[in-house]
PDB file of N, CA and C in Angstrom:
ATOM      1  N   UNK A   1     166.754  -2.891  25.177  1.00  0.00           N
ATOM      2  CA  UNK A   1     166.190  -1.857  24.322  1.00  0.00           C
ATOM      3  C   UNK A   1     165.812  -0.650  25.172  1.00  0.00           C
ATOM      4  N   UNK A   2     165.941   0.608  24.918  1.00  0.00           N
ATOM      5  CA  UNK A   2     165.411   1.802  25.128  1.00  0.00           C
ATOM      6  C   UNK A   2     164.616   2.497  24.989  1.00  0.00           C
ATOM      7  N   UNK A   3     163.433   2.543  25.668  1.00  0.00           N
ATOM      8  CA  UNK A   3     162.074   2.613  26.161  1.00  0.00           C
ATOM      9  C   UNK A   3     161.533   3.579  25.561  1.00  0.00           C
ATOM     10  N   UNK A   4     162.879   4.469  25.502  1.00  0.00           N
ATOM     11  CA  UNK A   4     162.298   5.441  25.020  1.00  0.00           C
ATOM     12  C   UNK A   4     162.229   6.489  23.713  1.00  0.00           C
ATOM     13  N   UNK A   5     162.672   5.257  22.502  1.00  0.00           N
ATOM     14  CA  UNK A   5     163.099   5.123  21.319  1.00  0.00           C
ATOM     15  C   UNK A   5     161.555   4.239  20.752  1.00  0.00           C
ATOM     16  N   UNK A   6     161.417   4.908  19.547  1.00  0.00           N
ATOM     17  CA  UNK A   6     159.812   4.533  19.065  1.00  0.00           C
ATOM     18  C   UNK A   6     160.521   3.925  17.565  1.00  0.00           C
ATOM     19  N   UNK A   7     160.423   2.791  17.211  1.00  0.00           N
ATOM     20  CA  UNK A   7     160.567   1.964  16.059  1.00  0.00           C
ATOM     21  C   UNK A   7     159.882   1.797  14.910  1.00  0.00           C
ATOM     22  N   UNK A   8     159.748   2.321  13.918  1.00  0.00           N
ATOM     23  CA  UNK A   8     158.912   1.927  12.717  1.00  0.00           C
ATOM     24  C   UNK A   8     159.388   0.797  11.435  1.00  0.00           C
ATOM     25  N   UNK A   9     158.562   0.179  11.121  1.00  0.00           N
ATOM     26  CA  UNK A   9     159.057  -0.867  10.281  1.00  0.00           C
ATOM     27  C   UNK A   9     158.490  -0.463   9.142  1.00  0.00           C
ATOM     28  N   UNK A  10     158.640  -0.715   7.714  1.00  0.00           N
ATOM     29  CA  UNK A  10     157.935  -1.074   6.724  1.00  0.00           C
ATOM     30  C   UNK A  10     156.844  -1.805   6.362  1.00  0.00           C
ATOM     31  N   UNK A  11     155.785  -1.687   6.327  1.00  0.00           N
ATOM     32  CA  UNK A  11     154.356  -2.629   5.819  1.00  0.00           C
ATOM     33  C   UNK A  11     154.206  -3.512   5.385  1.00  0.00           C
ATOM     34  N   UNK A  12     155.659  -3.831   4.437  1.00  0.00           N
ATOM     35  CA  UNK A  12     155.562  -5.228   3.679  1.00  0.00           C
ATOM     36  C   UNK A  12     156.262  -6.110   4.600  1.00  0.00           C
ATOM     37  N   UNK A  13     155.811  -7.078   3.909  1.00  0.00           N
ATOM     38  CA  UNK A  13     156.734  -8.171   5.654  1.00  0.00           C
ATOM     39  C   UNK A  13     158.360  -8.668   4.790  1.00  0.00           C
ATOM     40  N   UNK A  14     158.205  -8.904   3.480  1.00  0.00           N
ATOM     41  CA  UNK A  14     159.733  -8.659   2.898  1.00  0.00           C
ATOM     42  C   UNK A  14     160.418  -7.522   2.693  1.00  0.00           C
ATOM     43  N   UNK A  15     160.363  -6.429   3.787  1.00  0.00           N
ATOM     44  CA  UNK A  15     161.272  -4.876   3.355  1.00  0.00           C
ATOM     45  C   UNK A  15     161.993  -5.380   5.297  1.00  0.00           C
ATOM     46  N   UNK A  16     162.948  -4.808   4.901  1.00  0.00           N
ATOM     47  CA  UNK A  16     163.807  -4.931   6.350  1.00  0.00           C
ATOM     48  C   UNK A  16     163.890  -3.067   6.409  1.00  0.00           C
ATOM     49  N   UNK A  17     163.091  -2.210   5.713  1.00  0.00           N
ATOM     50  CA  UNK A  17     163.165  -0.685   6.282  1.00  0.00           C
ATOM     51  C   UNK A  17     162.914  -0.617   7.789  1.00  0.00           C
ATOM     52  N   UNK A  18     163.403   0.083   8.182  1.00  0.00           N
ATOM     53  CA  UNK A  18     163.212   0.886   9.600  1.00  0.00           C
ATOM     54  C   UNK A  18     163.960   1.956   9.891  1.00  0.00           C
ATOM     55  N   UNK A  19     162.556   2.706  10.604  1.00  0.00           N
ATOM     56  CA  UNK A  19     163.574   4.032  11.217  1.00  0.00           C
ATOM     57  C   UNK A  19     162.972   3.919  12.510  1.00  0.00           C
ATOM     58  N   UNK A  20     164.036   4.713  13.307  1.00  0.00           N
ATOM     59  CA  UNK A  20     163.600   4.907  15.087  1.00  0.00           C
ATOM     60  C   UNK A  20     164.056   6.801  15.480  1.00  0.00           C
ATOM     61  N   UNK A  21     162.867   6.568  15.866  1.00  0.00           N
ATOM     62  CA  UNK A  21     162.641   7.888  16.754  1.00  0.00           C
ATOM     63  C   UNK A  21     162.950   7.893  18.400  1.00  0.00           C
ATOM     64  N   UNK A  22     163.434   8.895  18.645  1.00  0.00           N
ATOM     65  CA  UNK A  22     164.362   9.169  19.537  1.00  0.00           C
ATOM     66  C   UNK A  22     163.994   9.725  20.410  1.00  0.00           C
ATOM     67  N   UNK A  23     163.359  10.568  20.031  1.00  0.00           N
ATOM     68  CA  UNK A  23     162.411  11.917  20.762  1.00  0.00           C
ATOM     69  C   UNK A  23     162.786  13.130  20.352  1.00  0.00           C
ATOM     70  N   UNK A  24     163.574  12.657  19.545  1.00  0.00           N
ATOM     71  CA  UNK A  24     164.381  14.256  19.321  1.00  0.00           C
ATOM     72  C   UNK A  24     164.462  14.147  17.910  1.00  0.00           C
ATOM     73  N   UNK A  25     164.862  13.279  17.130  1.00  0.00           N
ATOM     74  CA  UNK A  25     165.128  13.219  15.719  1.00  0.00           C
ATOM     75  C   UNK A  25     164.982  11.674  15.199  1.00  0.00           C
ATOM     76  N   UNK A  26     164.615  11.655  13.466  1.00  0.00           N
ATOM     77  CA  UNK A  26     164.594  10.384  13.743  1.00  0.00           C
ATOM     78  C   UNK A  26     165.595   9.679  12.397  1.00  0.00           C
ATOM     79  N   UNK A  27     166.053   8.890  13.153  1.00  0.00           N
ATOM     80  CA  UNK A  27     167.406   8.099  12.328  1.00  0.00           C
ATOM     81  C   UNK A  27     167.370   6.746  11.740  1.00  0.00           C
ATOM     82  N   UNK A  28     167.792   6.705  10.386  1.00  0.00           N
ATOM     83  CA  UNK A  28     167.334   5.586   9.444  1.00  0.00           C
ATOM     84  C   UNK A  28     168.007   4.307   9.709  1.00  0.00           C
ATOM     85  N   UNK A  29     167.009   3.261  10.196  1.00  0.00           N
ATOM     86  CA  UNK A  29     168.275   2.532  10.753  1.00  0.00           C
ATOM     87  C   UNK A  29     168.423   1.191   9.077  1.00  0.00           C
ATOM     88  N   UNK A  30     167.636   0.931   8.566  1.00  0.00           N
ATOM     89  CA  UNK A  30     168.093   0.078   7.395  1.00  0.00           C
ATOM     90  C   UNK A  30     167.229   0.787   6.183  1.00  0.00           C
ATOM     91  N   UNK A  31     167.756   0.422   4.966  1.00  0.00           N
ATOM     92  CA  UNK A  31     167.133   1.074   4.030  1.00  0.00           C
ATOM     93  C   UNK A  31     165.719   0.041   3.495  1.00  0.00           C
ATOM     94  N   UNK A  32     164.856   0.447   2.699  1.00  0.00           N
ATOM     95  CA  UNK A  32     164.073  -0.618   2.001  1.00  0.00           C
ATOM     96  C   UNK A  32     164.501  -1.103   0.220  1.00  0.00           C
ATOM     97  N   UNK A  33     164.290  -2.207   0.832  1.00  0.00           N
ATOM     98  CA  UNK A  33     164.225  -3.356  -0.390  1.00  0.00           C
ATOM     99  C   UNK A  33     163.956  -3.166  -1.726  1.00  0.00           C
ATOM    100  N   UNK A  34     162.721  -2.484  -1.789  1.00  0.00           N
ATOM    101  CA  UNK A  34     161.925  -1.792  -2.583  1.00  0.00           C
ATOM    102  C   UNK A  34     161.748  -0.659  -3.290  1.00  0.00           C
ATOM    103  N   UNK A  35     161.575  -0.316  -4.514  1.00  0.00           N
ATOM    104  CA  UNK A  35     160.990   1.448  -4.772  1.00  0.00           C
ATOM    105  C   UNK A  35     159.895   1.302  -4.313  1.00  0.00           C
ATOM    106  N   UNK A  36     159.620   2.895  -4.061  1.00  0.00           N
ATOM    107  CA  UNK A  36     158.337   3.433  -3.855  1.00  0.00           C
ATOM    108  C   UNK A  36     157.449   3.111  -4.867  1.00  0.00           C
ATOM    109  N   UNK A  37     156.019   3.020  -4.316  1.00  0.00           N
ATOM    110  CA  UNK A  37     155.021   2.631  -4.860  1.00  0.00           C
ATOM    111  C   UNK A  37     154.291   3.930  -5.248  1.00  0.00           C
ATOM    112  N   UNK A  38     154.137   4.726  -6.577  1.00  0.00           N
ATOM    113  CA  UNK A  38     153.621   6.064  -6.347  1.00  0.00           C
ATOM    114  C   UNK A  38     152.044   5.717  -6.097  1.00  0.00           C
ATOM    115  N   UNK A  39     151.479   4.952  -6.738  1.00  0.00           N
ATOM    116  CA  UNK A  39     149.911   4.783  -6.587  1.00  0.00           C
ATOM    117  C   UNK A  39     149.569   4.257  -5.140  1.00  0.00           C
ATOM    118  N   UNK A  40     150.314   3.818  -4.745  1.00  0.00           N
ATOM    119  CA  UNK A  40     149.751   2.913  -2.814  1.00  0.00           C
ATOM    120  C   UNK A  40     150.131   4.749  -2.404  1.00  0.00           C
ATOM    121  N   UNK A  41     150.794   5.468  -2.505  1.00  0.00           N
ATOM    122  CA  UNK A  41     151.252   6.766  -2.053  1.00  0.00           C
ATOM    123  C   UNK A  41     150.150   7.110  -1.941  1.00  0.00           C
ATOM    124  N   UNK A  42     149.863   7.379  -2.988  1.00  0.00           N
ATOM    125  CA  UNK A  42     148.669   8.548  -3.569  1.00  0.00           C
ATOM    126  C   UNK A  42     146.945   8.142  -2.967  1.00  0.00           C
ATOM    127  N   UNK A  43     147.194   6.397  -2.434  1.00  0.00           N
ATOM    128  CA  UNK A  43     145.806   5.772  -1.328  1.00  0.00           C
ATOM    129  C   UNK A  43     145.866   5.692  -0.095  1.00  0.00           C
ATOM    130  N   UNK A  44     147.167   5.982   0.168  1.00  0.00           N
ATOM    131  CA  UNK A  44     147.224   6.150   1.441  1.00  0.00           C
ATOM    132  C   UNK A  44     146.917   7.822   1.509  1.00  0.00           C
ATOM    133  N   UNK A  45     147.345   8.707   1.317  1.00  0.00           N
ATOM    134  CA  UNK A  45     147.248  10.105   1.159  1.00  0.00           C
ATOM    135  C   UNK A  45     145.431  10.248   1.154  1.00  0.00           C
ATOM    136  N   UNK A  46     144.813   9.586   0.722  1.00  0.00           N
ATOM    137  CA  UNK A  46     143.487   9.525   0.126  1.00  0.00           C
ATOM    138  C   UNK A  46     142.695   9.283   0.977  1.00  0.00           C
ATOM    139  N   UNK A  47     143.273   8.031   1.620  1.00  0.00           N
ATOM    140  CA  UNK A  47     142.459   7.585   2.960  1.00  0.00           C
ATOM    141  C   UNK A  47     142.243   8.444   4.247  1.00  0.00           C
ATOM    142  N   UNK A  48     143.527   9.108   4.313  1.00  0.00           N
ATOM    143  CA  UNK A  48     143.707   9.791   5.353  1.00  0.00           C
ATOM    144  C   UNK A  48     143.164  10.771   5.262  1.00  0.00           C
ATOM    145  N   UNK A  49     142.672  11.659   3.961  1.00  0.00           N
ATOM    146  CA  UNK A  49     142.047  12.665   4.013  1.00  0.00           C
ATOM    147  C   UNK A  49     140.539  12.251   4.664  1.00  0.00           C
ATOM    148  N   UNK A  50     140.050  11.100   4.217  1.00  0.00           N
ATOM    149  CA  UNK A  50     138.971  10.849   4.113  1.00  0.00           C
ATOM    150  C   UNK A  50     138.519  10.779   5.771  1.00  0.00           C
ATOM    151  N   UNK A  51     139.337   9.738   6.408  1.00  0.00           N
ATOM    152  CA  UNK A  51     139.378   9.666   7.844  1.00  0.00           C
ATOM    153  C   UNK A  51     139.925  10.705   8.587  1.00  0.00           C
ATOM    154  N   UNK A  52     140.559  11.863   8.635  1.00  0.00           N
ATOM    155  CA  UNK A  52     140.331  13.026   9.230  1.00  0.00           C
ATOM    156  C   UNK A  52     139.431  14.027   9.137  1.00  0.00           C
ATOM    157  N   UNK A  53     138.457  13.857   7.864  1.00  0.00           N
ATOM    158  CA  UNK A  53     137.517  14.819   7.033  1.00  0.00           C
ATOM    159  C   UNK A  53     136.187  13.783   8.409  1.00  0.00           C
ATOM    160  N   UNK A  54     136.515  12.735   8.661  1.00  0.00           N
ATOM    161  CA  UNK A  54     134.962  11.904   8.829  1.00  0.00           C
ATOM    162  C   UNK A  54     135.348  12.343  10.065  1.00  0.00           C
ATOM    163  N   UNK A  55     136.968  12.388  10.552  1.00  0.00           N
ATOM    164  CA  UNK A  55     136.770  12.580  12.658  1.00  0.00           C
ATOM    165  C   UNK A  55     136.209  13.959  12.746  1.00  0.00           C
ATOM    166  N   UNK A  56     136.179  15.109  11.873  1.00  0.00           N
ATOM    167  CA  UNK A  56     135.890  16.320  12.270  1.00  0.00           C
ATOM    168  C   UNK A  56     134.251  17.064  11.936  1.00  0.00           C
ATOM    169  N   UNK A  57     134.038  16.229  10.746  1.00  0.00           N
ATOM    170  CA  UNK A  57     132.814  16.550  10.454  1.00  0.00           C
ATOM    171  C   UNK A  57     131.567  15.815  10.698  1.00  0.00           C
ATOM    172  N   UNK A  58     130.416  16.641  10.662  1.00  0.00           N
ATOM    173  CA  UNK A  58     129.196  16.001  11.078  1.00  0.00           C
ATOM    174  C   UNK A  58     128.161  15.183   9.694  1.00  0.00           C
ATOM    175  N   UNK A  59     129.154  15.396   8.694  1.00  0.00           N
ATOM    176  CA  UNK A  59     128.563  15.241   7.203  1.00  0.00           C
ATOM    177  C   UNK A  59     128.495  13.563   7.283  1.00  0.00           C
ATOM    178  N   UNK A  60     127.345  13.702   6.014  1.00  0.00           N
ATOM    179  CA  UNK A  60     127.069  12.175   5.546  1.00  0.00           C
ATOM    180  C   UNK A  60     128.626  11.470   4.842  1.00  0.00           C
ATOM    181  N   UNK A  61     128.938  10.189   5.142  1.00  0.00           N
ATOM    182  CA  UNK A  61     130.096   9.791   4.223  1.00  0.00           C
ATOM    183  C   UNK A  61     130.261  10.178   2.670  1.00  0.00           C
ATOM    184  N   UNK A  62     128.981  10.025   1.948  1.00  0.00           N
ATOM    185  CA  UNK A  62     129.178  10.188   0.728  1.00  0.00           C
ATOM    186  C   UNK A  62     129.585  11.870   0.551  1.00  0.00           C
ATOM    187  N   UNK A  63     129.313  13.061   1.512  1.00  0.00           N
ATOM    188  CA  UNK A  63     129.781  14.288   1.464  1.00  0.00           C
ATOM    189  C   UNK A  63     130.935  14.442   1.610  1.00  0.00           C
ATOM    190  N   UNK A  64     131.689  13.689   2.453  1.00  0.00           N
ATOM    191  CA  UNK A  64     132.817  13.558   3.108  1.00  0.00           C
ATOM    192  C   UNK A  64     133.580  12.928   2.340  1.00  0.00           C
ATOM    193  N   UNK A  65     133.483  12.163   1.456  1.00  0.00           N
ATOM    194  CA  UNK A  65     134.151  11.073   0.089  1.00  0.00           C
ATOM    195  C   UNK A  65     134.351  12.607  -1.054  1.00  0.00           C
ATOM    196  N   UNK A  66     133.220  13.053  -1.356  1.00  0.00           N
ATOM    197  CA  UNK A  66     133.275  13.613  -2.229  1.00  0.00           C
ATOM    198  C   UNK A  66     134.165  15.238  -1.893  1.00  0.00           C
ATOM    199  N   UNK A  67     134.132  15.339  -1.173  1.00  0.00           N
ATOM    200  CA  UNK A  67     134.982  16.607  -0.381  1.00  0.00           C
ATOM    201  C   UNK A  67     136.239  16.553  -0.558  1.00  0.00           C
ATOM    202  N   UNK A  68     136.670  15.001  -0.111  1.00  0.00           N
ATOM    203  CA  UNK A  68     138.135  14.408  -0.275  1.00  0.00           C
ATOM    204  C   UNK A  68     138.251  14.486  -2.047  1.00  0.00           C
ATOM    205  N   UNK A  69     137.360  14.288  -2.861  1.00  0.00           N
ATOM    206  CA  UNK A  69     137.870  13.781  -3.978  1.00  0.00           C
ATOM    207  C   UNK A  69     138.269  15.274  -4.448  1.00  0.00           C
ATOM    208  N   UNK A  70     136.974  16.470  -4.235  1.00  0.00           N
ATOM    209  CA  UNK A  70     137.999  17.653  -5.288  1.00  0.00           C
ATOM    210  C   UNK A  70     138.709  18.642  -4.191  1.00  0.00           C
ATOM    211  N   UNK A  71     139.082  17.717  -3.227  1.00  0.00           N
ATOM    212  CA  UNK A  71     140.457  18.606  -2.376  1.00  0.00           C
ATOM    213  C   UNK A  71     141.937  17.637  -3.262  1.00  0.00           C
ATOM    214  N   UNK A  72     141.795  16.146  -3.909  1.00  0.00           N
ATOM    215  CA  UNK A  72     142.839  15.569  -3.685  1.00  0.00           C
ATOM    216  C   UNK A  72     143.045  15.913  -5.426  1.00  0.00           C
ATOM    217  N   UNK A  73     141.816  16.181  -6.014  1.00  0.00           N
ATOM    218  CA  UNK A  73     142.546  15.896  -7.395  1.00  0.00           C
ATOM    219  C   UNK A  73     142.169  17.219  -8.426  1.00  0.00           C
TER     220      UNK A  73
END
């Protein structure tokens, strides 16, 4: 394997998706099993606001929850 090729898999442990990054571009190496999930989309999207809103700010969580909620919806 090539060291210097970065591998991503799919989350579910029954999806055979993967793509690999190259360093330069990144190329699909199997497709997934599955459709997209729009609602797991839309919590992951959610979370992440929440946990970049908490690495930058000095606010209480519940400010920081609620910040995320009328930026996301």
């Amino acid at each position: 394997a090539n060291k210097s090729q970065i591998i991503w898999r799919c989350c579910r442990n029954d999806c055979a998706g993967r793509v690999r990054f190259d360093g330069t571009g990144y190329i699909k190496v199997t497709d997934h099993l599955h459709a997209p999930n729009p609602e797991e989309i839309i919590s992951v999207e959610f979370k992440s606001n929440i946990s970049s809103g908490a690495a930058i700010s000095h606010d209480p969580p519940r400010r920081i929850i609620h910040q995320a909620l009328l930026n996301f919806f």
